[in-house]
PDB file of N, CA and C in Angstrom:
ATOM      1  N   UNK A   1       6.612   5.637   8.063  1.00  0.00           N
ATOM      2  CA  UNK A   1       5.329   5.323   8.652  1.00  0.00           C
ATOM      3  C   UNK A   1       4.197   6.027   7.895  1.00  0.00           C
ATOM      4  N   UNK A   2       4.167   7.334   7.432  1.00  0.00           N
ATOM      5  CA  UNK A   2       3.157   8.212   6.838  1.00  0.00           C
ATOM      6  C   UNK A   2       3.163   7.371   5.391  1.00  0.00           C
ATOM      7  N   UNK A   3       3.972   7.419   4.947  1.00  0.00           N
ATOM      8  CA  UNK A   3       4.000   6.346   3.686  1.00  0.00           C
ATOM      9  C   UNK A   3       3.221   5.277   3.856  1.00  0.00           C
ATOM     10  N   UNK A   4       3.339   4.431   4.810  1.00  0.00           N
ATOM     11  CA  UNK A   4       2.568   3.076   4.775  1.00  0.00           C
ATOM     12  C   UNK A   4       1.246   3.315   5.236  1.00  0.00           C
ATOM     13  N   UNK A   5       0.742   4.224   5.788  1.00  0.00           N
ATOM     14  CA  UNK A   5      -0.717   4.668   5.936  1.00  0.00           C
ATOM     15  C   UNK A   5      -0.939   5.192   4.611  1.00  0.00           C
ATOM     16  N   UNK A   6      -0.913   6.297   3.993  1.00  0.00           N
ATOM     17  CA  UNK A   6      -0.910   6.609   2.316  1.00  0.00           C
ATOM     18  C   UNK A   6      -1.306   5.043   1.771  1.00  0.00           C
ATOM     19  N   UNK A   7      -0.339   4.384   1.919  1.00  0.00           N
ATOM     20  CA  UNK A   7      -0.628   2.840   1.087  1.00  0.00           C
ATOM     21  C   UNK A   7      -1.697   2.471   1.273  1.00  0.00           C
ATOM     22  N   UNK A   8      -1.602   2.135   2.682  1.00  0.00           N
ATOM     23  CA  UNK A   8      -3.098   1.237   3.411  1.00  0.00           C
ATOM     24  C   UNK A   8      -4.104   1.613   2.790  1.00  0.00           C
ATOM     25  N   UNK A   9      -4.247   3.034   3.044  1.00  0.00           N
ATOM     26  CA  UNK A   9      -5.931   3.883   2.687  1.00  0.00           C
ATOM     27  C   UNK A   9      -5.784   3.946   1.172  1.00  0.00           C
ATOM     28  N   UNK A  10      -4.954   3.858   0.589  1.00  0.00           N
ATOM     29  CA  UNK A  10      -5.246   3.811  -1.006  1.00  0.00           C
ATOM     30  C   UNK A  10      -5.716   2.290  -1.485  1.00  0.00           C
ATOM     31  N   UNK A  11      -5.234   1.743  -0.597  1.00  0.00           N
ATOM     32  CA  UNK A  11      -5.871   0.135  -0.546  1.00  0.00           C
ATOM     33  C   UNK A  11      -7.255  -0.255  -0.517  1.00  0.00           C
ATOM     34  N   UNK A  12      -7.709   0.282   0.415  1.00  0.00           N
ATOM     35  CA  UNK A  12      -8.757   0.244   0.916  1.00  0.00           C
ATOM     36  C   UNK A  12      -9.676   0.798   0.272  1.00  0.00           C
ATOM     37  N   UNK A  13      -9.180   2.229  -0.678  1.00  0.00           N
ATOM     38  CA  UNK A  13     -10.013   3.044  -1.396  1.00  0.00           C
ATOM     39  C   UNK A  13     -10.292   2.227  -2.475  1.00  0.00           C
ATOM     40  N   UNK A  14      -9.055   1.654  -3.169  1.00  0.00           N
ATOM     41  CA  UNK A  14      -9.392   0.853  -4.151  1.00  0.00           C
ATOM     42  C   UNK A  14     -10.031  -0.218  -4.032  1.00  0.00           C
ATOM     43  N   UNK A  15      -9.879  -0.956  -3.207  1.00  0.00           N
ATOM     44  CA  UNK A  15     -10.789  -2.225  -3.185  1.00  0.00           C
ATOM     45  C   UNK A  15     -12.047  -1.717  -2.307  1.00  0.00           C
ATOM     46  N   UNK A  16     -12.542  -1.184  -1.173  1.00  0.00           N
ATOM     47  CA  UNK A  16     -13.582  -1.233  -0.737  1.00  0.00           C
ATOM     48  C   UNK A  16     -14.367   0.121  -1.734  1.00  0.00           C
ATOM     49  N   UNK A  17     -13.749   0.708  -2.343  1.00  0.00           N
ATOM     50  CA  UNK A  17     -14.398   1.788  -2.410  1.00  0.00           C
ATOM     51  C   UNK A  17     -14.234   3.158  -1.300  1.00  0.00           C
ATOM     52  N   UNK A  18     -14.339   4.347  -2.226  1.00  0.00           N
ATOM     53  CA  UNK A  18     -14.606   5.742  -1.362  1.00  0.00           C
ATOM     54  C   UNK A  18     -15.256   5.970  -0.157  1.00  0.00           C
ATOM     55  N   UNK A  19     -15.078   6.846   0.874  1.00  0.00           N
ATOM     56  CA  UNK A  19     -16.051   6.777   1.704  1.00  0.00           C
ATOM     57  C   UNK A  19     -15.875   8.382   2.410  1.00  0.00           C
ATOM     58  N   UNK A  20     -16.916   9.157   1.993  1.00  0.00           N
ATOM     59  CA  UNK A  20     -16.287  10.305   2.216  1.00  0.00           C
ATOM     60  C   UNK A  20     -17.100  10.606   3.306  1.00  0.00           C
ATOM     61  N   UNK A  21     -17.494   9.774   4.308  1.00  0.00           N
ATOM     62  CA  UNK A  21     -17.757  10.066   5.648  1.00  0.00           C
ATOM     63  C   UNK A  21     -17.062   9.866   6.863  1.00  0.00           C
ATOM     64  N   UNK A  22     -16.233   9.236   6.266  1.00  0.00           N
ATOM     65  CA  UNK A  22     -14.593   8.854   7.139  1.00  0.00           C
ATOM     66  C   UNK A  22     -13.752   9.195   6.862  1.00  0.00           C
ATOM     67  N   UNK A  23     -12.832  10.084   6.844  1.00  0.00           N
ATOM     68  CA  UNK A  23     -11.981  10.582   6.481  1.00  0.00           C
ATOM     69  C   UNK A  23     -10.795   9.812   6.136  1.00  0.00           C
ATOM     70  N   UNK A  24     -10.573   8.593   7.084  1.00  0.00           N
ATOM     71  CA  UNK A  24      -9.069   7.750   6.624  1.00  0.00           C
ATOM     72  C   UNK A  24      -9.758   7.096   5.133  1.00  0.00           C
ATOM     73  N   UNK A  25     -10.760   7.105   4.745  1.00  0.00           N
ATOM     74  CA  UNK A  25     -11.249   6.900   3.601  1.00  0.00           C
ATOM     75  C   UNK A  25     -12.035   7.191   2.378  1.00  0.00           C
ATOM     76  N   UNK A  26     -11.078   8.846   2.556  1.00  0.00           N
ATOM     77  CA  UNK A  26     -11.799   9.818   1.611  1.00  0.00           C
ATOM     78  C   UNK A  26     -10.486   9.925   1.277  1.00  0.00           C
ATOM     79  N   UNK A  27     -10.415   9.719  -0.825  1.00  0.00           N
ATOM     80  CA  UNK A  27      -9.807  10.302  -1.501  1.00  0.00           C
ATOM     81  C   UNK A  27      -9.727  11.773  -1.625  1.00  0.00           C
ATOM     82  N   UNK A  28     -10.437  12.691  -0.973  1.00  0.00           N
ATOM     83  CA  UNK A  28     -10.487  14.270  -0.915  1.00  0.00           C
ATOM     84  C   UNK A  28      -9.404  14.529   0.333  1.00  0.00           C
ATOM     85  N   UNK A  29      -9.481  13.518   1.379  1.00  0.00           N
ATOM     86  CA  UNK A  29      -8.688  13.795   2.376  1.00  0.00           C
ATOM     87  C   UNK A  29      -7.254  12.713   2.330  1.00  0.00           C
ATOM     88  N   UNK A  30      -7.819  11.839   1.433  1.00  0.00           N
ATOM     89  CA  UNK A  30      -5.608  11.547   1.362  1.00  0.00           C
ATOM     90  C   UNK A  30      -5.031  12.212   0.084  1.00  0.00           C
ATOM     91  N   UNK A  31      -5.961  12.803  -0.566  1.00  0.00           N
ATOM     92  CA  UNK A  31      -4.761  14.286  -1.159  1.00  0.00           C
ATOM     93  C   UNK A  31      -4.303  15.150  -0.515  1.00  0.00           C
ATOM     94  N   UNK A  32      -5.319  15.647   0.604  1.00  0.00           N
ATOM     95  CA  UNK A  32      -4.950  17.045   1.719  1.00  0.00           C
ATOM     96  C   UNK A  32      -3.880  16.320   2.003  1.00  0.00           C
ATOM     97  N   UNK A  33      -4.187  15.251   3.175  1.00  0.00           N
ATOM     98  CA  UNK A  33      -2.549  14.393   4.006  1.00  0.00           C
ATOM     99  C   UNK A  33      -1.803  14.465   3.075  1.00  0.00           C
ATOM    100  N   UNK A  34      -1.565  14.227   1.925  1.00  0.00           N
ATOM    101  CA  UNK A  34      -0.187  13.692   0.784  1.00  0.00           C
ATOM    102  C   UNK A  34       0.885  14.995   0.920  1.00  0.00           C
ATOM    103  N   UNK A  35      -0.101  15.988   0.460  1.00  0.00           N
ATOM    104  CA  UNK A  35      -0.195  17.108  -0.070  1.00  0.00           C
ATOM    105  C   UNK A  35       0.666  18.293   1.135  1.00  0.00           C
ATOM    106  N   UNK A  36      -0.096  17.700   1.962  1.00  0.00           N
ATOM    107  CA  UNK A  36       0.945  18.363   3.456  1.00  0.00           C
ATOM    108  C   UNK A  36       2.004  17.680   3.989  1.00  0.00           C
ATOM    109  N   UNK A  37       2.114  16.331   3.525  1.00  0.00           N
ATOM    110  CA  UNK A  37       3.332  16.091   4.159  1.00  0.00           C
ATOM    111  C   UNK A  37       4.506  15.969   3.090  1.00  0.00           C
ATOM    112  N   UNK A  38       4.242  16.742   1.933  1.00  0.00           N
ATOM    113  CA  UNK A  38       5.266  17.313   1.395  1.00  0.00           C
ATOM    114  C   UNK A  38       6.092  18.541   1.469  1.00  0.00           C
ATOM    115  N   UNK A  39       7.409  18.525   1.674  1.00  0.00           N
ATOM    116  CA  UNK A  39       8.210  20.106   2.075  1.00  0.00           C
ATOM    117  C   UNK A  39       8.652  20.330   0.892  1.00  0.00           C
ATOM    118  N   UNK A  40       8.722  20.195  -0.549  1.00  0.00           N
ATOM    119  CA  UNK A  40       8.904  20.682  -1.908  1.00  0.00           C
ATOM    120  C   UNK A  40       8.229  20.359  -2.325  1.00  0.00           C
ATOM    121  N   UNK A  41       8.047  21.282  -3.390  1.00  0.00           N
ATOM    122  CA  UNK A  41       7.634  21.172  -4.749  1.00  0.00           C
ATOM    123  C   UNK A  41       7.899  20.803  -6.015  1.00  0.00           C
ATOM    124  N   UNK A  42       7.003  20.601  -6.744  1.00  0.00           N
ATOM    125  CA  UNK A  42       7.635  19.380  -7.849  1.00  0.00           C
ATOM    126  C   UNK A  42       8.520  20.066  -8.812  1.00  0.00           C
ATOM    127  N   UNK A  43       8.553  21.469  -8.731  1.00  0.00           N
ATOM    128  CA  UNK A  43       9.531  21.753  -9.594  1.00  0.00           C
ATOM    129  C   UNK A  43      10.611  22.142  -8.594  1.00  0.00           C
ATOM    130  N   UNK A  44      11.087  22.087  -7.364  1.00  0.00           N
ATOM    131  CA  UNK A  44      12.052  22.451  -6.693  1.00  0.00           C
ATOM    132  C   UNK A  44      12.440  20.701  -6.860  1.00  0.00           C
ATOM    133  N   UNK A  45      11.732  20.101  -6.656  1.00  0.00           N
ATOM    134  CA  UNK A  45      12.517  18.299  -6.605  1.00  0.00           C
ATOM    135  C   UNK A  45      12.963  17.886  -7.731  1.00  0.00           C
ATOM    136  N   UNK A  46      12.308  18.221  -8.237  1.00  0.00           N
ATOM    137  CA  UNK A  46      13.051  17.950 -10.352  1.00  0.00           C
ATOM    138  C   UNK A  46      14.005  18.460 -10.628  1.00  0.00           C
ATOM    139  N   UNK A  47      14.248  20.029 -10.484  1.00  0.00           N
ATOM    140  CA  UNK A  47      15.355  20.397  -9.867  1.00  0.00           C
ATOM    141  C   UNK A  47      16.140  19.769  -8.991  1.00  0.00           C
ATOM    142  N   UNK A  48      16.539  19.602  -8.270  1.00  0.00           N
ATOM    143  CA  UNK A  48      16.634  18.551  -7.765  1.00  0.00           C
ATOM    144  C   UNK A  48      17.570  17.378  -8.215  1.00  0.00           C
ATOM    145  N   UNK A  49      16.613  16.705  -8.189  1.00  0.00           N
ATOM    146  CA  UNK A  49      17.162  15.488  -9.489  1.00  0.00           C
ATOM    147  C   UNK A  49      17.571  15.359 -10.228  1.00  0.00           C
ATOM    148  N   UNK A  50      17.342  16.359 -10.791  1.00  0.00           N
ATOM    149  CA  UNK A  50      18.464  16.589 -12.072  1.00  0.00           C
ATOM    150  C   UNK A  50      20.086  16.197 -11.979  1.00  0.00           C
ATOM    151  N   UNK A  51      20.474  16.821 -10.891  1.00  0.00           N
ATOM    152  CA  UNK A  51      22.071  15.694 -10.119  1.00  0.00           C
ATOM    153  C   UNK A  51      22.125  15.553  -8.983  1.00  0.00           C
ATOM    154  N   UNK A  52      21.320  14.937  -8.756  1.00  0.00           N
ATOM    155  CA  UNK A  52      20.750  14.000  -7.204  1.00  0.00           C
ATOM    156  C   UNK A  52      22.552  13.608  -6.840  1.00  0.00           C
ATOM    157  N   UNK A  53      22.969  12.584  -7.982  1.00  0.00           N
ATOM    158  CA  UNK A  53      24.387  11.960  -7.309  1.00  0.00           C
ATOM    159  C   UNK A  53      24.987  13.037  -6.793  1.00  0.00           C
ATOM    160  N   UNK A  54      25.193  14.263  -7.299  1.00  0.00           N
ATOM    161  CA  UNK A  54      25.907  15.307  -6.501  1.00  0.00           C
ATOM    162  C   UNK A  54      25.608  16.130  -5.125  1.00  0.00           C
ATOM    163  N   UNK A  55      23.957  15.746  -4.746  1.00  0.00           N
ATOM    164  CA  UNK A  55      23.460  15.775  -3.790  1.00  0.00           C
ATOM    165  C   UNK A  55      23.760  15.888  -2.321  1.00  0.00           C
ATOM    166  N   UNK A  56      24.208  16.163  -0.932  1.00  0.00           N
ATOM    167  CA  UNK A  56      24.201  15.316  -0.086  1.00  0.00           C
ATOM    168  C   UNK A  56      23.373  14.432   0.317  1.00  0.00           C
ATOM    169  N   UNK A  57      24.135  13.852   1.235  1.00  0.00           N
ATOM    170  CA  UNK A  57      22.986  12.602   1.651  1.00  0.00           C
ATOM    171  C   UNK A  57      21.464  13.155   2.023  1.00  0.00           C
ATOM    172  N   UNK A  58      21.414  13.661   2.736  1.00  0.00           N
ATOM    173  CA  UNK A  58      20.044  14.845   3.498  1.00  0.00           C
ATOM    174  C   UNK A  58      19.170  14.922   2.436  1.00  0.00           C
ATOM    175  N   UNK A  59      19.989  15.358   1.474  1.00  0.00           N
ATOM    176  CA  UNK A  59      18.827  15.978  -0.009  1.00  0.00           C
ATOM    177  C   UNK A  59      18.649  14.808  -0.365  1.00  0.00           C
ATOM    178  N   UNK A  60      19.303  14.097  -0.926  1.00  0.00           N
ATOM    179  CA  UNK A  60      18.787  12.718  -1.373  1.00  0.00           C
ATOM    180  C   UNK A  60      17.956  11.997  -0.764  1.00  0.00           C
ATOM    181  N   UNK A  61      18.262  11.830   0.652  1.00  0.00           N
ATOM    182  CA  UNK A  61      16.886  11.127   1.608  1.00  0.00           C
ATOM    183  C   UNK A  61      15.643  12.001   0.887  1.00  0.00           C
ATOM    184  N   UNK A  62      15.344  13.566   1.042  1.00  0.00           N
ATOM    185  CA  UNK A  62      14.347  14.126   1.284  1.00  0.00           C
ATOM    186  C   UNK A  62      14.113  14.063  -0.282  1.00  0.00           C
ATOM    187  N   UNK A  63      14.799  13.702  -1.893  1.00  0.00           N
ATOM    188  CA  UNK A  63      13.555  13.408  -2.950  1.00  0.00           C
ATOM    189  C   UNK A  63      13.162  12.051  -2.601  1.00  0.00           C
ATOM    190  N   UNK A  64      14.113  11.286  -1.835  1.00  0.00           N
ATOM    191  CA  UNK A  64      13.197   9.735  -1.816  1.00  0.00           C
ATOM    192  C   UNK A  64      12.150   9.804  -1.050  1.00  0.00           C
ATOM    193  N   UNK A  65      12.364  10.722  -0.103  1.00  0.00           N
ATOM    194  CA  UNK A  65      10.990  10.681   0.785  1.00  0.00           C
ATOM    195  C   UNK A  65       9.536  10.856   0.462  1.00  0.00           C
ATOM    196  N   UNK A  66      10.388  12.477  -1.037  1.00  0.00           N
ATOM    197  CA  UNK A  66       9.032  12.477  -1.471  1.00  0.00           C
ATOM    198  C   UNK A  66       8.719  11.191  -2.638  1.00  0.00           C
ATOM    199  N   UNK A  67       9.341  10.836  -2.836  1.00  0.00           N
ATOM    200  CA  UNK A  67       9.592   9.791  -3.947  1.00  0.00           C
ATOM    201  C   UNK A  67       8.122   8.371  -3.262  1.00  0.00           C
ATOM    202  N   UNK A  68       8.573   8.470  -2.308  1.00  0.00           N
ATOM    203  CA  UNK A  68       7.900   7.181  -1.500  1.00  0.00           C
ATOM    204  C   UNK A  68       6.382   7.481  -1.315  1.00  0.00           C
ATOM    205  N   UNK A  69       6.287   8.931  -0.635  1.00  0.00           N
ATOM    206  CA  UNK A  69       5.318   9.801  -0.132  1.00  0.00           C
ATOM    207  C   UNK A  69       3.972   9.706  -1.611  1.00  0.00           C
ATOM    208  N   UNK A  70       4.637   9.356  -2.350  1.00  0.00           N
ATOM    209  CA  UNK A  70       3.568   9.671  -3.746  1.00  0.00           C
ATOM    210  C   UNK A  70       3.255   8.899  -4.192  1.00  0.00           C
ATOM    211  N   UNK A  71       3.537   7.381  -4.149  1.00  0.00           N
ATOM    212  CA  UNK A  71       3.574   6.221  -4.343  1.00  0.00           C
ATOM    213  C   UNK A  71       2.119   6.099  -5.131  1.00  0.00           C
ATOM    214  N   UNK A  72       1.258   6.579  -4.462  1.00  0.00           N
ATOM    215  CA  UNK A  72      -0.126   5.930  -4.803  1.00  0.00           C
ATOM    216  C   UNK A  72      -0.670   6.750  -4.982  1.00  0.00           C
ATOM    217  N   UNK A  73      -0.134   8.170  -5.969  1.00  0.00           N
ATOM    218  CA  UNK A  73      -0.651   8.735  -6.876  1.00  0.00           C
ATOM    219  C   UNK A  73      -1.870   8.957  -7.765  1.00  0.00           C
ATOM    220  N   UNK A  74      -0.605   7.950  -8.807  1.00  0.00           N
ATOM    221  CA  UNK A  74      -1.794   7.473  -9.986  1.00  0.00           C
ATOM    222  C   UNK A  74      -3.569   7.247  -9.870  1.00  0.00           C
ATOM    223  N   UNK A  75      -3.018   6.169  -8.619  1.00  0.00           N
ATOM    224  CA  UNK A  75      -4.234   5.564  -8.423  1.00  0.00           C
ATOM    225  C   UNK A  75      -5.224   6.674  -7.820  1.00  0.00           C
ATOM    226  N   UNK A  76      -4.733   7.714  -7.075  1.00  0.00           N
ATOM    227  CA  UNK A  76      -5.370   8.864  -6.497  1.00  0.00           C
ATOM    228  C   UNK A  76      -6.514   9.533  -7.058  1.00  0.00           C
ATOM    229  N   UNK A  77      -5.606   9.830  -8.631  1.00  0.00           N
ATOM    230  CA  UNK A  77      -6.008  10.931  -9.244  1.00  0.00           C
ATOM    231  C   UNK A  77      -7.468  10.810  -9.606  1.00  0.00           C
ATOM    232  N   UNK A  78      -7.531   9.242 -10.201  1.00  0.00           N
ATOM    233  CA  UNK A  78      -8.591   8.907 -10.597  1.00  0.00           C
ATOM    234  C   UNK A  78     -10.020   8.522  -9.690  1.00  0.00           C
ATOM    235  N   UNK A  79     -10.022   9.022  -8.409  1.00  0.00           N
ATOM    236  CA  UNK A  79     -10.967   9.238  -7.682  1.00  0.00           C
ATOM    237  C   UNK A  79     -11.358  10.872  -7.331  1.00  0.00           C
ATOM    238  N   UNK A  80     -10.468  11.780  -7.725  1.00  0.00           N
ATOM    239  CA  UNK A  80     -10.713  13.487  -7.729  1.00  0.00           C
ATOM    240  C   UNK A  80     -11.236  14.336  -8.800  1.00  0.00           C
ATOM    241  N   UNK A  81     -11.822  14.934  -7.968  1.00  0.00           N
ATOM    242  CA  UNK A  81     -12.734  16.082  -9.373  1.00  0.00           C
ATOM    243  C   UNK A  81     -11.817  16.659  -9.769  1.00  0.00           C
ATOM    244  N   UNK A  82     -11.624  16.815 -11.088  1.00  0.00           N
ATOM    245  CA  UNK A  82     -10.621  17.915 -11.487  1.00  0.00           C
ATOM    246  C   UNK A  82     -10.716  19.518 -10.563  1.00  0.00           C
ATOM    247  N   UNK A  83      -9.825  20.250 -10.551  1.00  0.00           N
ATOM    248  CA  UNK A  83      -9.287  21.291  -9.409  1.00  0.00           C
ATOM    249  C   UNK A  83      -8.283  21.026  -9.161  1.00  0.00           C
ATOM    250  N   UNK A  84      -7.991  22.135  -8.436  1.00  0.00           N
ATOM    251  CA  UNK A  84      -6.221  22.875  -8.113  1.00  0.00           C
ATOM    252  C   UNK A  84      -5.657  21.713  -7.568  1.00  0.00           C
ATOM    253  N   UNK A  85      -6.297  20.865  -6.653  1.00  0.00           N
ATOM    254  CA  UNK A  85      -5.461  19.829  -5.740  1.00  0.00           C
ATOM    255  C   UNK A  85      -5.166  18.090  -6.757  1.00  0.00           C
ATOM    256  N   UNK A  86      -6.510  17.840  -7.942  1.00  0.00           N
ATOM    257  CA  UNK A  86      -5.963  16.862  -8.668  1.00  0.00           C
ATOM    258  C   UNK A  86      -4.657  17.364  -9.280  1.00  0.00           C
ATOM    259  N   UNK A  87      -4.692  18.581  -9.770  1.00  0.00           N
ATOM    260  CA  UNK A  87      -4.156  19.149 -10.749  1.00  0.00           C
ATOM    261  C   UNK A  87      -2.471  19.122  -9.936  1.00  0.00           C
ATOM    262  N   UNK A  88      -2.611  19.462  -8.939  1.00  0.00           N
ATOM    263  CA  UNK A  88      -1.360  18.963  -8.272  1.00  0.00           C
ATOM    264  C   UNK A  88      -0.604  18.171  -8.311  1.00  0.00           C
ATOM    265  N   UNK A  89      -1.779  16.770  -7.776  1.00  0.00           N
ATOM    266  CA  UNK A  89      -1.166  15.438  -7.581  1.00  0.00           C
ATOM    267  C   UNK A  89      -0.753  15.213  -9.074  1.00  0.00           C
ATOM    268  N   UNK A  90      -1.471  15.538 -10.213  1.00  0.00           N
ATOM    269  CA  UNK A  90      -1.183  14.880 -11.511  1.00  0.00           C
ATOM    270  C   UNK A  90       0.400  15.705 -12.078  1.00  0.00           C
ATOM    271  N   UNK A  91       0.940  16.777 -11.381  1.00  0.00           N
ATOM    272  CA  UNK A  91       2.171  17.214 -11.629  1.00  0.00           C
ATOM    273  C   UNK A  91       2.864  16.381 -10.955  1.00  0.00           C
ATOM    274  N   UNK A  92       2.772  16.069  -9.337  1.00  0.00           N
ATOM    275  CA  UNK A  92       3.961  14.951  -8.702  1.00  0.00           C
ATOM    276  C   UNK A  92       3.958  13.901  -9.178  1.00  0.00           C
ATOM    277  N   UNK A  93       2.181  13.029 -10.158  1.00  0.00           N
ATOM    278  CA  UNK A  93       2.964  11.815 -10.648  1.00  0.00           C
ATOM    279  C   UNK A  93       4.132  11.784 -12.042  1.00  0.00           C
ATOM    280  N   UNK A  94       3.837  13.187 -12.862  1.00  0.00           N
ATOM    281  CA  UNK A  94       5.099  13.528 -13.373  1.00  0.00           C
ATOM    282  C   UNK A  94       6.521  13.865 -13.166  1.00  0.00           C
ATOM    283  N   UNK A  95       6.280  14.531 -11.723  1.00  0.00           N
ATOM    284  CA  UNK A  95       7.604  14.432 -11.147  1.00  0.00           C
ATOM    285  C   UNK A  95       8.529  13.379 -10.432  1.00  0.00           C
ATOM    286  N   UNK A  96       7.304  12.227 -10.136  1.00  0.00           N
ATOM    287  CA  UNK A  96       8.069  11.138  -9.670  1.00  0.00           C
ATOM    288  C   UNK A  96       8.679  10.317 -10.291  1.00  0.00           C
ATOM    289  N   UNK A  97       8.832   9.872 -11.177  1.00  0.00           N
ATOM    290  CA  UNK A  97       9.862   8.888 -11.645  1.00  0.00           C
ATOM    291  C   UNK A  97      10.956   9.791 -12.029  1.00  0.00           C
ATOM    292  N   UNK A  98      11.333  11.348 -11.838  1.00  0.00           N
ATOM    293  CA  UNK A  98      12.837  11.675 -11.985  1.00  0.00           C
ATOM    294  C   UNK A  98      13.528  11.970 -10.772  1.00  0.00           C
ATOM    295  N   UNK A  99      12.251  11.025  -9.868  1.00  0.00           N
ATOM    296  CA  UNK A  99      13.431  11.334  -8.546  1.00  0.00           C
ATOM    297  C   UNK A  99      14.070  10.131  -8.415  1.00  0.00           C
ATOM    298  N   UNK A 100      15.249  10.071  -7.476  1.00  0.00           N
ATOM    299  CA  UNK A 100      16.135   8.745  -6.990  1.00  0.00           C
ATOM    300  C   UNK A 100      15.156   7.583  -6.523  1.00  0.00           C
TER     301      UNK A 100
END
């Protein structure tokens, strides 16, 4: 469900444009949300991944989760001032394609 809101509002960001008087439509505030509803870090998940197949199931759900959770990244980055929190997101879109 948090995933498909992430989507929506990146949707919306992209086609209607920013709106940083609303929060479901401020790129400043769907990095905070992204950003918190992650429980690792991109170098604990890369780790990680590295032998996911050897994984249990549990761990494997939780890189896909974050796997899913980041989806709309890319598109993120390029609405944030550079700082600690782009600088973030631009490590998970490196970390995402070595997850499951």
């Amino acid at each position: 469900m948090v995933q498909q809101d992430f989507t929506l509002r990146m949707w919306v960001i992209d086609s209607l444009g920013p709106d940083d008087t609303d929060p479901d439509w401020s790129p400043e505030a769907l990095a905070s949300d992204t950003l918190d509803a992650l429980t690792l870090t991109p170098s604990h998940a890369a780790g990680l991944a590295q032998d996911w197949h050897d994984l249990p199931v549990e761990q494997i759900r939780t890189l896909r989760r974050h796997k899913n959770l980041t989806a709309h990244l890319e598109s993120l980055v390029g609405y944030l001032p550079p700082g600690p929190v782009r600088e973030q997101l631009v490590t998970w879109t490196a970390t995402r394609p070595l997850l499951p």
